[in-house]
PDB file of N, CA and C in Angstrom:
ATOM      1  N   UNK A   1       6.793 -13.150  15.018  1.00  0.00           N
ATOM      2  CA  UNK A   1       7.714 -13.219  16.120  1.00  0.00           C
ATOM      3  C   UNK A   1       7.589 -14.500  16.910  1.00  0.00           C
ATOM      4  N   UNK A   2       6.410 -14.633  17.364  1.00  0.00           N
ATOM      5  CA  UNK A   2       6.219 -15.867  18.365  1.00  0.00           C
ATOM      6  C   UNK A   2       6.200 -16.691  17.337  1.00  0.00           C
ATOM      7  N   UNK A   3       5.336 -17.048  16.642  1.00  0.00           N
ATOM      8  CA  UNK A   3       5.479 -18.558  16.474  1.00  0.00           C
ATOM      9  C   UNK A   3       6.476 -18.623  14.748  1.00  0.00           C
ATOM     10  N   UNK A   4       7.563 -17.814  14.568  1.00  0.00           N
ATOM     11  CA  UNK A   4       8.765 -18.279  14.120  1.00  0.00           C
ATOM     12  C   UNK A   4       9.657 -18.556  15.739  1.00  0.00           C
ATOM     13  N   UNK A   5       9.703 -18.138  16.730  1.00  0.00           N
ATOM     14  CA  UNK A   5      10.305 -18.725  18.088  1.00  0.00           C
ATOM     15  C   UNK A   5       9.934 -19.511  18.608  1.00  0.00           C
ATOM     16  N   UNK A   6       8.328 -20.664  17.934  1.00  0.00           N
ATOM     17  CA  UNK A   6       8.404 -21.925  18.788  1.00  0.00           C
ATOM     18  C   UNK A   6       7.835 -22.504  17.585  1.00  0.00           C
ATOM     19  N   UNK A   7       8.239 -21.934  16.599  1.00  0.00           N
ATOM     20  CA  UNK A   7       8.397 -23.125  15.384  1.00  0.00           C
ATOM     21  C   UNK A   7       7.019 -23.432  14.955  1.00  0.00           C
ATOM     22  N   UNK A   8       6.060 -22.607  15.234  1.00  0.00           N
ATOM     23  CA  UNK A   8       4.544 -23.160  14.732  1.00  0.00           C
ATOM     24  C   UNK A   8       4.365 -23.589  13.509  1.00  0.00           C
ATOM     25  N   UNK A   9       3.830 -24.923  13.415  1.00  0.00           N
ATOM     26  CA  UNK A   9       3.417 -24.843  11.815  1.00  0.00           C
ATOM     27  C   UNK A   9       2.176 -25.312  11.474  1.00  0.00           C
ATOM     28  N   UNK A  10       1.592 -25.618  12.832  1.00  0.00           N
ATOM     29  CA  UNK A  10      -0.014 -25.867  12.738  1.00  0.00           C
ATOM     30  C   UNK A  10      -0.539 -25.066  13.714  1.00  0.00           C
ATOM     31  N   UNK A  11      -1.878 -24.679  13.586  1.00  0.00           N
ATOM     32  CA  UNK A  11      -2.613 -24.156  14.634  1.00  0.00           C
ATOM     33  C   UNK A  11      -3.596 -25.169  14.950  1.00  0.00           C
ATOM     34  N   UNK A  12      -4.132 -24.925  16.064  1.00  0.00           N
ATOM     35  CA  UNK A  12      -3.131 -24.873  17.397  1.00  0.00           C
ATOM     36  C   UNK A  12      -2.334 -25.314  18.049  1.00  0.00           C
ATOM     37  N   UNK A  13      -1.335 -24.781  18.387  1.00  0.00           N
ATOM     38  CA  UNK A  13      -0.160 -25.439  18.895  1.00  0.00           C
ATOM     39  C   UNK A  13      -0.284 -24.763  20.338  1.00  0.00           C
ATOM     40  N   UNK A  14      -0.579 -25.799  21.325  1.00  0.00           N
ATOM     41  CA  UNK A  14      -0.092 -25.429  22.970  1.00  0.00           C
ATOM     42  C   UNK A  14       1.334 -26.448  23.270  1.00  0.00           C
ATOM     43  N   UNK A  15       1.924 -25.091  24.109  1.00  0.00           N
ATOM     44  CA  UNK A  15       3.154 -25.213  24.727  1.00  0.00           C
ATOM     45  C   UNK A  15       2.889 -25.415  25.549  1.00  0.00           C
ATOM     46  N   UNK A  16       4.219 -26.493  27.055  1.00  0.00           N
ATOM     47  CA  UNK A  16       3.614 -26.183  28.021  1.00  0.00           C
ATOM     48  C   UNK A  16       5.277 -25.642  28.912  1.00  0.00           C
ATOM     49  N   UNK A  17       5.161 -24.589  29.447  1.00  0.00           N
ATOM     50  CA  UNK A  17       6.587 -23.975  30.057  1.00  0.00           C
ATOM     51  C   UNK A  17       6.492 -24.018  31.451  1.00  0.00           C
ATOM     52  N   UNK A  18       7.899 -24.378  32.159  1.00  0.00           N
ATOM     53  CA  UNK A  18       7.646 -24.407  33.286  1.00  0.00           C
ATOM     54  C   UNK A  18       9.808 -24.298  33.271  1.00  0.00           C
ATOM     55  N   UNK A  19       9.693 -23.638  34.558  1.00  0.00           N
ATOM     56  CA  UNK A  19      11.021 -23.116  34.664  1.00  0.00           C
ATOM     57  C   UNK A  19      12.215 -22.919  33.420  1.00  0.00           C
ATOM     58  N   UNK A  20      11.539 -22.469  32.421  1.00  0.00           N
ATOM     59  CA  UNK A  20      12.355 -22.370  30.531  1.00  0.00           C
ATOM     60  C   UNK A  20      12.527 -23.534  30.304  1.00  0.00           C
ATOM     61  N   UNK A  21      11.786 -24.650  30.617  1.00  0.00           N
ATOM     62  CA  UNK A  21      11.779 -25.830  29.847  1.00  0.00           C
ATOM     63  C   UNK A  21      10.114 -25.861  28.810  1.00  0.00           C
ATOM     64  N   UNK A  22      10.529 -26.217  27.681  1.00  0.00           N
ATOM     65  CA  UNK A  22       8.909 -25.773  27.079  1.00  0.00           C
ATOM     66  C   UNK A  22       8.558 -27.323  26.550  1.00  0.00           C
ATOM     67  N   UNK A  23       7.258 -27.708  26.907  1.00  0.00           N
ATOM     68  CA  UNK A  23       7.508 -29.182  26.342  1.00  0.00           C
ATOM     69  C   UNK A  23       5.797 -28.892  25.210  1.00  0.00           C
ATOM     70  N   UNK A  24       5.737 -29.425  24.575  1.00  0.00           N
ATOM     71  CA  UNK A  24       4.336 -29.350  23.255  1.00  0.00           C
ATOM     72  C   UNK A  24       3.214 -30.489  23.826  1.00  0.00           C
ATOM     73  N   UNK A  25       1.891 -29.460  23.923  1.00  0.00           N
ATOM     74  CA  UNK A  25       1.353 -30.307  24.388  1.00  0.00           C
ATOM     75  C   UNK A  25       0.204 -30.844  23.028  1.00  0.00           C
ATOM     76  N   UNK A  26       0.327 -32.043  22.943  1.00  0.00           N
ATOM     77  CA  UNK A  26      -0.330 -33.103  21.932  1.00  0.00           C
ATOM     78  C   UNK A  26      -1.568 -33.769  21.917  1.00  0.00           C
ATOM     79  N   UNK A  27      -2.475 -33.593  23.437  1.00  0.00           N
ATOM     80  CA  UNK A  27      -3.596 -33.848  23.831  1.00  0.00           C
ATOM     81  C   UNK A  27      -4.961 -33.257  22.953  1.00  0.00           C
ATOM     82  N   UNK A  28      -5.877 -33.584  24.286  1.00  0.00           N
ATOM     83  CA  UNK A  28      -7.147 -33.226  23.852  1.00  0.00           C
ATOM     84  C   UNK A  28      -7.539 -31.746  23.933  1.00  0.00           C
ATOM     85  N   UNK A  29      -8.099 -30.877  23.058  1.00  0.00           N
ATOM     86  CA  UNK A  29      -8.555 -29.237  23.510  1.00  0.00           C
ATOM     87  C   UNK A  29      -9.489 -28.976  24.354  1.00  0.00           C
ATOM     88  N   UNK A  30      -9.826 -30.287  24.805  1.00  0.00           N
ATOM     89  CA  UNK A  30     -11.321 -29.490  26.177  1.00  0.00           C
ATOM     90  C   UNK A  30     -10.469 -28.994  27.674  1.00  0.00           C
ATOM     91  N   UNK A  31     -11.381 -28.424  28.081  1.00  0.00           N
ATOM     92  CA  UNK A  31     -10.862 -28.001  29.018  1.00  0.00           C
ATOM     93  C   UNK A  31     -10.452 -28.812  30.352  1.00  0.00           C
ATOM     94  N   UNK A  32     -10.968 -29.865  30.430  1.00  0.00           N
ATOM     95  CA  UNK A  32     -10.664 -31.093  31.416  1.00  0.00           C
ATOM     96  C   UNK A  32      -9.434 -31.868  31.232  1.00  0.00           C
ATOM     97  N   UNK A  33      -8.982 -32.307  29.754  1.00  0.00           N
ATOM     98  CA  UNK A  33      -8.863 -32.715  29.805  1.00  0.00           C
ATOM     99  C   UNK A  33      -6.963 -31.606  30.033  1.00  0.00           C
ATOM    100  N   UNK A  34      -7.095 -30.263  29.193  1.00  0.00           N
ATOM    101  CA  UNK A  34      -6.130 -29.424  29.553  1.00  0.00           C
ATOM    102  C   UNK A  34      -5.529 -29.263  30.938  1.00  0.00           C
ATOM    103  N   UNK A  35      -6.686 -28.895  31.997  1.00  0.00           N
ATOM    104  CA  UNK A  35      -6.636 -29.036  33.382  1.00  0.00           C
ATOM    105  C   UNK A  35      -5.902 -30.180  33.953  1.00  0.00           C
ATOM    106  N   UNK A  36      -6.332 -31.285  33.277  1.00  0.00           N
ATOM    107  CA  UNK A  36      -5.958 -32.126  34.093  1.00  0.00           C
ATOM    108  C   UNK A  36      -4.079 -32.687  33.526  1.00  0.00           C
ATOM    109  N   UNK A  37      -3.920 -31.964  32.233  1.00  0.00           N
ATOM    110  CA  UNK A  37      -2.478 -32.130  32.009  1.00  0.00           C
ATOM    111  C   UNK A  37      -1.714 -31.091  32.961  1.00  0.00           C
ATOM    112  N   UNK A  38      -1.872 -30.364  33.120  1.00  0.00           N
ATOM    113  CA  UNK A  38      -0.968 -29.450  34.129  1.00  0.00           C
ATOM    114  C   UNK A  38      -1.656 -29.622  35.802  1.00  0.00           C
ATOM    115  N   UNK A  39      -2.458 -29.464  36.713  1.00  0.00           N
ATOM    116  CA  UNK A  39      -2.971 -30.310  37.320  1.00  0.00           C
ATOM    117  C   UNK A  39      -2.664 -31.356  38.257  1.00  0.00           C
ATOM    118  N   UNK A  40      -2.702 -32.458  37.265  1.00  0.00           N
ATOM    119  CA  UNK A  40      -2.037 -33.767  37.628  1.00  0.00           C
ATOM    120  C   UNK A  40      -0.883 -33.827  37.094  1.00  0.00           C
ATOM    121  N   UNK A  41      -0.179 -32.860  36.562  1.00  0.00           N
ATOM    122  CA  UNK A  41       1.261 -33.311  36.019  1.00  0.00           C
ATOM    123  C   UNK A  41       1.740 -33.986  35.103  1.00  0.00           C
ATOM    124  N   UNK A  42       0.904 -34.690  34.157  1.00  0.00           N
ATOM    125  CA  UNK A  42       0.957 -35.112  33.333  1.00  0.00           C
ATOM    126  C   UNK A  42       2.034 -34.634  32.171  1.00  0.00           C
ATOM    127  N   UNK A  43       2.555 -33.251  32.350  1.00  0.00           N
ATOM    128  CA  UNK A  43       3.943 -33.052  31.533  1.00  0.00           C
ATOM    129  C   UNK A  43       4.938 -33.794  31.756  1.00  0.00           C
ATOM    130  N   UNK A  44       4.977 -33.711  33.424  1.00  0.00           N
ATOM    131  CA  UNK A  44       6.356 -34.224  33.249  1.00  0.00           C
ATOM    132  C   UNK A  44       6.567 -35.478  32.317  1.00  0.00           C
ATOM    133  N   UNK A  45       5.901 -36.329  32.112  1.00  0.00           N
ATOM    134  CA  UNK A  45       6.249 -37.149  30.943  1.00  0.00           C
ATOM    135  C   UNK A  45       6.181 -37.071  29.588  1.00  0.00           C
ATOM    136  N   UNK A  46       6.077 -36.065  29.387  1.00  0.00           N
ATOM    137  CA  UNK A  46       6.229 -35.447  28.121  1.00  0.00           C
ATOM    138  C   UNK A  46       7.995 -34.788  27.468  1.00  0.00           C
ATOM    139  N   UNK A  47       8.404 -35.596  26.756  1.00  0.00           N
ATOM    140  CA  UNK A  47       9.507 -34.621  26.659  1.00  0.00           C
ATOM    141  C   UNK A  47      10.354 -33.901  26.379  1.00  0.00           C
ATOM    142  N   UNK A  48      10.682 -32.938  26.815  1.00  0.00           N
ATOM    143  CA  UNK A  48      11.062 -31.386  26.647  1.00  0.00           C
ATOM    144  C   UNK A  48      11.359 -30.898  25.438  1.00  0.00           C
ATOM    145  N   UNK A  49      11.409 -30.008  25.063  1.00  0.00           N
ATOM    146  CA  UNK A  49      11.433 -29.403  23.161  1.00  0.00           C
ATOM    147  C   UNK A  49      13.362 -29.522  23.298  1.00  0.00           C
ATOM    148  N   UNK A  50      13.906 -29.766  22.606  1.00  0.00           N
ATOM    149  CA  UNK A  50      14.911 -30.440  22.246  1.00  0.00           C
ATOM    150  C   UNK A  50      15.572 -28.640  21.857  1.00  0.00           C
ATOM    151  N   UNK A  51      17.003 -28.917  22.626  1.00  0.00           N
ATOM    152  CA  UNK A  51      17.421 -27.451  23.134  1.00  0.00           C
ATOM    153  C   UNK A  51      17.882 -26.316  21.985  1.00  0.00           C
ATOM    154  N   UNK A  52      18.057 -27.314  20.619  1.00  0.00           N
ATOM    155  CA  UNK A  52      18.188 -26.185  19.549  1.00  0.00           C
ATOM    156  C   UNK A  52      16.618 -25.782  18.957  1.00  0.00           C
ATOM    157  N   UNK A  53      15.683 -25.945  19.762  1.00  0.00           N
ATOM    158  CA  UNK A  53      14.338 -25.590  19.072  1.00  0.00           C
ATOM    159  C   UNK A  53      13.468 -24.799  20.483  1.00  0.00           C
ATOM    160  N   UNK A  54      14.041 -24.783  21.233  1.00  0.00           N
ATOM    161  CA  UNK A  54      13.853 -24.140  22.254  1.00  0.00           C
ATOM    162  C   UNK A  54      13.673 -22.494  22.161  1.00  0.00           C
ATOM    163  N   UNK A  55      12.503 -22.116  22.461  1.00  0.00           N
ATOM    164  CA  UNK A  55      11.943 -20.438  22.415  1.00  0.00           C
ATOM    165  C   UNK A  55      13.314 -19.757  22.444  1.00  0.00           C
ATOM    166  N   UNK A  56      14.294 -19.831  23.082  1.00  0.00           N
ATOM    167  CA  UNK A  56      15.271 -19.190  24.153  1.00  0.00           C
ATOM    168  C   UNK A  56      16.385 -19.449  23.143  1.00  0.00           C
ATOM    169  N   UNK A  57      16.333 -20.447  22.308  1.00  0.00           N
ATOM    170  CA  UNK A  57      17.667 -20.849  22.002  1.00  0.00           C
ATOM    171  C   UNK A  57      17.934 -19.732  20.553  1.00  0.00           C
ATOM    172  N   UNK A  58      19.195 -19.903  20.160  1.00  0.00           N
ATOM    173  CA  UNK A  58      20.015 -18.807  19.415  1.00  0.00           C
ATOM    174  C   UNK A  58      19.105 -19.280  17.674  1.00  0.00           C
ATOM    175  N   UNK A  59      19.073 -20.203  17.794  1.00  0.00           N
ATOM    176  CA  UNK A  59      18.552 -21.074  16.349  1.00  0.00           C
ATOM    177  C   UNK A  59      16.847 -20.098  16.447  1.00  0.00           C
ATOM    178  N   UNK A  60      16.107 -20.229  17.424  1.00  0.00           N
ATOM    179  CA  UNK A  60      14.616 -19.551  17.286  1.00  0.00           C
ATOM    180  C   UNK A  60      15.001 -18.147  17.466  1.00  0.00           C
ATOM    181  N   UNK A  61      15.902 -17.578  17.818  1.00  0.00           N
ATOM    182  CA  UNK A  61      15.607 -16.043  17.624  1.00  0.00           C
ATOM    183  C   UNK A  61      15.954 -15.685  16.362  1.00  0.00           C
ATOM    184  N   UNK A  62      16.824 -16.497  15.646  1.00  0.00           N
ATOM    185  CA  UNK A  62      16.762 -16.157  14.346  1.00  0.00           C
ATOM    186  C   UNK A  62      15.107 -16.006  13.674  1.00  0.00           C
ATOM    187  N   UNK A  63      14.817 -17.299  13.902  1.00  0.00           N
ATOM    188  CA  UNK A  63      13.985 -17.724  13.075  1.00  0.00           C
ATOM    189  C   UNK A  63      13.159 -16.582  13.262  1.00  0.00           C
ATOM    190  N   UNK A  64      12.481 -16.035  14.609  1.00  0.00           N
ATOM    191  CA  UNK A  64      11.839 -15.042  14.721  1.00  0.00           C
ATOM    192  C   UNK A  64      12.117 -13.738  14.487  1.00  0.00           C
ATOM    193  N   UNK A  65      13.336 -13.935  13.893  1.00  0.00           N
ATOM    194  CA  UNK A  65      14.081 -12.081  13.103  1.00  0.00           C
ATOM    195  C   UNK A  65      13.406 -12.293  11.604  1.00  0.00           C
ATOM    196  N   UNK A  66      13.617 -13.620  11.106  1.00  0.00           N
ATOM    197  CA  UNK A  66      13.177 -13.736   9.797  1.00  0.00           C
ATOM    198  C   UNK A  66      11.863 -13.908   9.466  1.00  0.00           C
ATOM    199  N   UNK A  67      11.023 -13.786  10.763  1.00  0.00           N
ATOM    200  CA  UNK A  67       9.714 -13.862  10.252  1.00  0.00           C
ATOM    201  C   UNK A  67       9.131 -12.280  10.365  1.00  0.00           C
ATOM    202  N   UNK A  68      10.111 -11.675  10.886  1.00  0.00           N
ATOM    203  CA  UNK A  68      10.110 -10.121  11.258  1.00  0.00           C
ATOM    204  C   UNK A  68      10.010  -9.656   9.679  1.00  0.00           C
ATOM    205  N   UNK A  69      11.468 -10.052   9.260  1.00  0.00           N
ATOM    206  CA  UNK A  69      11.928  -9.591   8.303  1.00  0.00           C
ATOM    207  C   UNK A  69      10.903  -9.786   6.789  1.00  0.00           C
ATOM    208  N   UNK A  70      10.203 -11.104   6.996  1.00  0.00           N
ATOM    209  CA  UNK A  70       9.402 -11.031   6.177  1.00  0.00           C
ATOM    210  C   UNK A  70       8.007 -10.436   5.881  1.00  0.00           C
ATOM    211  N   UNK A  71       7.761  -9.969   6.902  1.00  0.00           N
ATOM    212  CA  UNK A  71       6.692  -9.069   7.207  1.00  0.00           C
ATOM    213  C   UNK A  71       6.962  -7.544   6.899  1.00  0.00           C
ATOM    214  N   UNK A  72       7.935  -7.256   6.808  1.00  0.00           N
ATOM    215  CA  UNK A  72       8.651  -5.719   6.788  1.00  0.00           C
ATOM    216  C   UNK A  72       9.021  -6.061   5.143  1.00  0.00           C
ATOM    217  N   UNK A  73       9.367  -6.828   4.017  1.00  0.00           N
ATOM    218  CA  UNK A  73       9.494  -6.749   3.086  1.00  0.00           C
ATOM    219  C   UNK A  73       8.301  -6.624   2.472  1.00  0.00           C
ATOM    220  N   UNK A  74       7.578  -7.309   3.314  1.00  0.00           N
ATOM    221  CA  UNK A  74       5.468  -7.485   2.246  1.00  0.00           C
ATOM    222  C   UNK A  74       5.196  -5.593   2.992  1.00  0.00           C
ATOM    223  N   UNK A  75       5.695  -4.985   3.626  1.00  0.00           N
ATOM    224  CA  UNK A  75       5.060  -3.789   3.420  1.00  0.00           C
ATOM    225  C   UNK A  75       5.978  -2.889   3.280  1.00  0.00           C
ATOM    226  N   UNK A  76       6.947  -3.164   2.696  1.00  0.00           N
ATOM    227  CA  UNK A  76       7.738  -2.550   1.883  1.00  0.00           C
ATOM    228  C   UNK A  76       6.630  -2.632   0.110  1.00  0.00           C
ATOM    229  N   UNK A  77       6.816  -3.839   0.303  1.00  0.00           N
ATOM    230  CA  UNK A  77       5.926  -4.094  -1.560  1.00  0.00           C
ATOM    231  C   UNK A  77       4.656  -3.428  -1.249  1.00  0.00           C
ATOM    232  N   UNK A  78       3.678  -3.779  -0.062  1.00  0.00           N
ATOM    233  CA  UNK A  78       2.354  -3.204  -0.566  1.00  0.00           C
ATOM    234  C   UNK A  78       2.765  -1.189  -0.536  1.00  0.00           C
ATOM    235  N   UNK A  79       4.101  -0.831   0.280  1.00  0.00           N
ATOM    236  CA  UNK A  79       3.760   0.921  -0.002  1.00  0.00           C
ATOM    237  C   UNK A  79       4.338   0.962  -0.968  1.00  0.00           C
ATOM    238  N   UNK A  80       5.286   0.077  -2.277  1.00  0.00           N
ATOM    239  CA  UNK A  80       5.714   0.141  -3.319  1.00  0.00           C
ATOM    240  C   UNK A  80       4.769   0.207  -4.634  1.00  0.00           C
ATOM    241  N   UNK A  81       3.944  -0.949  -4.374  1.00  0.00           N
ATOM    242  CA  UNK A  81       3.170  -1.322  -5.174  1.00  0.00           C
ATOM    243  C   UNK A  81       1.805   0.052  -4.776  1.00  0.00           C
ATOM    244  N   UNK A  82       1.272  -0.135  -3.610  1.00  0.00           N
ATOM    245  CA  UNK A  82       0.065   0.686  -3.190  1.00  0.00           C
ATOM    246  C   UNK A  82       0.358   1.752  -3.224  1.00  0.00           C
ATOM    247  N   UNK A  83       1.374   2.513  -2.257  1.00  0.00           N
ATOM    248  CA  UNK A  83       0.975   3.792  -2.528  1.00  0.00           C
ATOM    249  C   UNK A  83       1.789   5.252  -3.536  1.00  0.00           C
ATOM    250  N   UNK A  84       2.511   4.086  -3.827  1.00  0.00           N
ATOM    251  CA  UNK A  84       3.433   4.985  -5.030  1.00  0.00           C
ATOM    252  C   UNK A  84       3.438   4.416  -6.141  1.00  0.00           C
ATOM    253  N   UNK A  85       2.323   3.483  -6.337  1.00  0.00           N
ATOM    254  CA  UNK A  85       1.650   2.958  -7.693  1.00  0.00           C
ATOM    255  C   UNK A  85       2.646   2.283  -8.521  1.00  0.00           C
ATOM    256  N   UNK A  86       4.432   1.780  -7.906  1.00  0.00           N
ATOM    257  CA  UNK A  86       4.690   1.059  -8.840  1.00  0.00           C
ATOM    258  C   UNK A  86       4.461  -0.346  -9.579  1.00  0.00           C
ATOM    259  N   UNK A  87       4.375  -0.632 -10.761  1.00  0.00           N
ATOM    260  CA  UNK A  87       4.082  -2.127 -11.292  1.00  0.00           C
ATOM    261  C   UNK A  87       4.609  -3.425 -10.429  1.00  0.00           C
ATOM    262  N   UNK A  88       3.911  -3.901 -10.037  1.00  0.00           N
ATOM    263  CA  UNK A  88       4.446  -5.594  -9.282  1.00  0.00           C
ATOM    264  C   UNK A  88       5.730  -5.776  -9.898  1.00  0.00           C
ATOM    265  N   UNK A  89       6.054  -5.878 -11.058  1.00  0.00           N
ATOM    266  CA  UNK A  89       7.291  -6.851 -11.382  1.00  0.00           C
ATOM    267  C   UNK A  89       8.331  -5.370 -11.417  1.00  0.00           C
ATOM    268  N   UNK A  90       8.395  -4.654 -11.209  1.00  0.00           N
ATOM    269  CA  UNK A  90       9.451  -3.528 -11.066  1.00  0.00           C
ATOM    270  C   UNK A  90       9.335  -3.430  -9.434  1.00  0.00           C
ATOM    271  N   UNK A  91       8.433  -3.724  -8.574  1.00  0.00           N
ATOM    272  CA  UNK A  91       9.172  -4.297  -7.322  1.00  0.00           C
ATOM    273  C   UNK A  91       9.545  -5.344  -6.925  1.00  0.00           C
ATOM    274  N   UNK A  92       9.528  -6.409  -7.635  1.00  0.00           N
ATOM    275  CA  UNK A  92      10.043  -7.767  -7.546  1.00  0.00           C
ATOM    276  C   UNK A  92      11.602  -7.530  -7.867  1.00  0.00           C
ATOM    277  N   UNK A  93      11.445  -6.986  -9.139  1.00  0.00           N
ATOM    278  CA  UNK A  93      12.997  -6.307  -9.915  1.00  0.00           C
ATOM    279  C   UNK A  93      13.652  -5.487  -8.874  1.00  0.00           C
ATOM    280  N   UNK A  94      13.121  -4.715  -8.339  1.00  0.00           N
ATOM    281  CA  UNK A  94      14.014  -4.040  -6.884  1.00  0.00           C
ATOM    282  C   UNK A  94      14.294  -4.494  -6.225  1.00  0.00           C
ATOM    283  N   UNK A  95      13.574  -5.817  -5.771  1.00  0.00           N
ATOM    284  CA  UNK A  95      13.882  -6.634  -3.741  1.00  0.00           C
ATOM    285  C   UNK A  95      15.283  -7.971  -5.265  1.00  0.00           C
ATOM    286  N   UNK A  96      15.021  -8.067  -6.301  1.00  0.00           N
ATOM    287  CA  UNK A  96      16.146  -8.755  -6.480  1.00  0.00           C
ATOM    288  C   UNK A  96      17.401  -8.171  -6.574  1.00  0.00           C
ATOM    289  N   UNK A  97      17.321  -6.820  -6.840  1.00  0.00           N
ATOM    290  CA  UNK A  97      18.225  -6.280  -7.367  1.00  0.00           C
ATOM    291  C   UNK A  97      18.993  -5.920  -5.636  1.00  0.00           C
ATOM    292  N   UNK A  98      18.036  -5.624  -4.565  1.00  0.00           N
ATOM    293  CA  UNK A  98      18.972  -5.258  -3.630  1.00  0.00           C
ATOM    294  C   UNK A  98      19.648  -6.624  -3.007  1.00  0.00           C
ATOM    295  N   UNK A  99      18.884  -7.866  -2.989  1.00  0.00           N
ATOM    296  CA  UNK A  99      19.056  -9.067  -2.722  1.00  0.00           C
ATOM    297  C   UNK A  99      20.605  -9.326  -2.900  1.00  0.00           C
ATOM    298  N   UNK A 100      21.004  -9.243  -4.520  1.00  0.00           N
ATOM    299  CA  UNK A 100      22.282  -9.363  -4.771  1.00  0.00           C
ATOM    300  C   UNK A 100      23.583  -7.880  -4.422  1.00  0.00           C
ATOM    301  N   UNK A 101      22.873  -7.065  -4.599  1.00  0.00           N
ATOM    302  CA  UNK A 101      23.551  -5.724  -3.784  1.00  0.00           C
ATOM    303  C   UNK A 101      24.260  -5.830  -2.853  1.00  0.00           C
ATOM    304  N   UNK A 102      22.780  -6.810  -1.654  1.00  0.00           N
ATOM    305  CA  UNK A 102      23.523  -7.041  -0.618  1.00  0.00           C
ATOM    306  C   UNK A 102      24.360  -8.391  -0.174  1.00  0.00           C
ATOM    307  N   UNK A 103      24.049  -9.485  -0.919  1.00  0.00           N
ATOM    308  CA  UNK A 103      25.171 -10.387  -1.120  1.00  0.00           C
ATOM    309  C   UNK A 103      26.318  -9.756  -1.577  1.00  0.00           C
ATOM    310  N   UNK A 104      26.848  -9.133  -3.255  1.00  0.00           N
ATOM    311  CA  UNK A 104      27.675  -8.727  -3.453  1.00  0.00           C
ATOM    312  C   UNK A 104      28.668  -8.229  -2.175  1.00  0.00           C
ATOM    313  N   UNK A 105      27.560  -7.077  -1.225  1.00  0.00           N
ATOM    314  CA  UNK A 105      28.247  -6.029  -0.549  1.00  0.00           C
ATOM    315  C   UNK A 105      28.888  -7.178   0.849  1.00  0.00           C
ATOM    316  N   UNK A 106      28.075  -8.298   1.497  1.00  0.00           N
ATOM    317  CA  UNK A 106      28.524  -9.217   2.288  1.00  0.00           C
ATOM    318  C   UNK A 106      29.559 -10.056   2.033  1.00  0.00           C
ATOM    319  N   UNK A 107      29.488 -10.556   0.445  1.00  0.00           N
ATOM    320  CA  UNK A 107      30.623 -11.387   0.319  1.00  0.00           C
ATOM    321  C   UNK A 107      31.680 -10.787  -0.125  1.00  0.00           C
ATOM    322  N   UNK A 108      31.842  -9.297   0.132  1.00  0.00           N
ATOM    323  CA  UNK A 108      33.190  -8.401  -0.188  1.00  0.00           C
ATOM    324  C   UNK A 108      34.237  -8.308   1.138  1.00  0.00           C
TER     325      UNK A 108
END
């Protein structure tokens, strides 16, 4: 959820938010030197996450449906695979088979 909504792709990633403006903070991890970016203000020259990548914006709530969504398919497979013992590639064969199901059924 969260970090398909602020786009994480390394850890750690600090944000820094202040009235729904979110700007990335790129510094040092000690604690002084953190302090002293918010503090002394040192964001404001930092600047701001660019408004289609923005937590808030329509583009990251997707992104954070699809990281939903991919989490809800891997335990779809592990109670496919785990607890009703079917073979890996006969649930691969199912998530393709509904894949196009549901294209077919969208692009009708």
């Amino acid at each position: 959820g969260l970090s398909g909504r602020f786009f994480v792709t390394t850890l750690p990633t600090i944000y820094h938010a202040n009235d729904g403006v979110f700007r990335r903070y790129r510094g040092s991890r000690t604690l002084e030197d953190l302090q002293g970016y918010v503090l002394e203000r040192k964001w404001e020259a930092v600047e701001p996450v660019a408004g289609w990548k923005s937590p808030s914006s329509i583009m990251m709530h997707g992104m954070a449906g699809l990281f939903h969504l991919s989490g809800w398919i891997r335990q779809i497979h592990s109670y496919l695979t785990g607890t009703l013992g079917i073979h890996v590639w006969i649930s691969y064969a199912l998530f393709i088979l509904a894949t196009l199901l549901i294209g077919l059924f969208l692009g009708l």
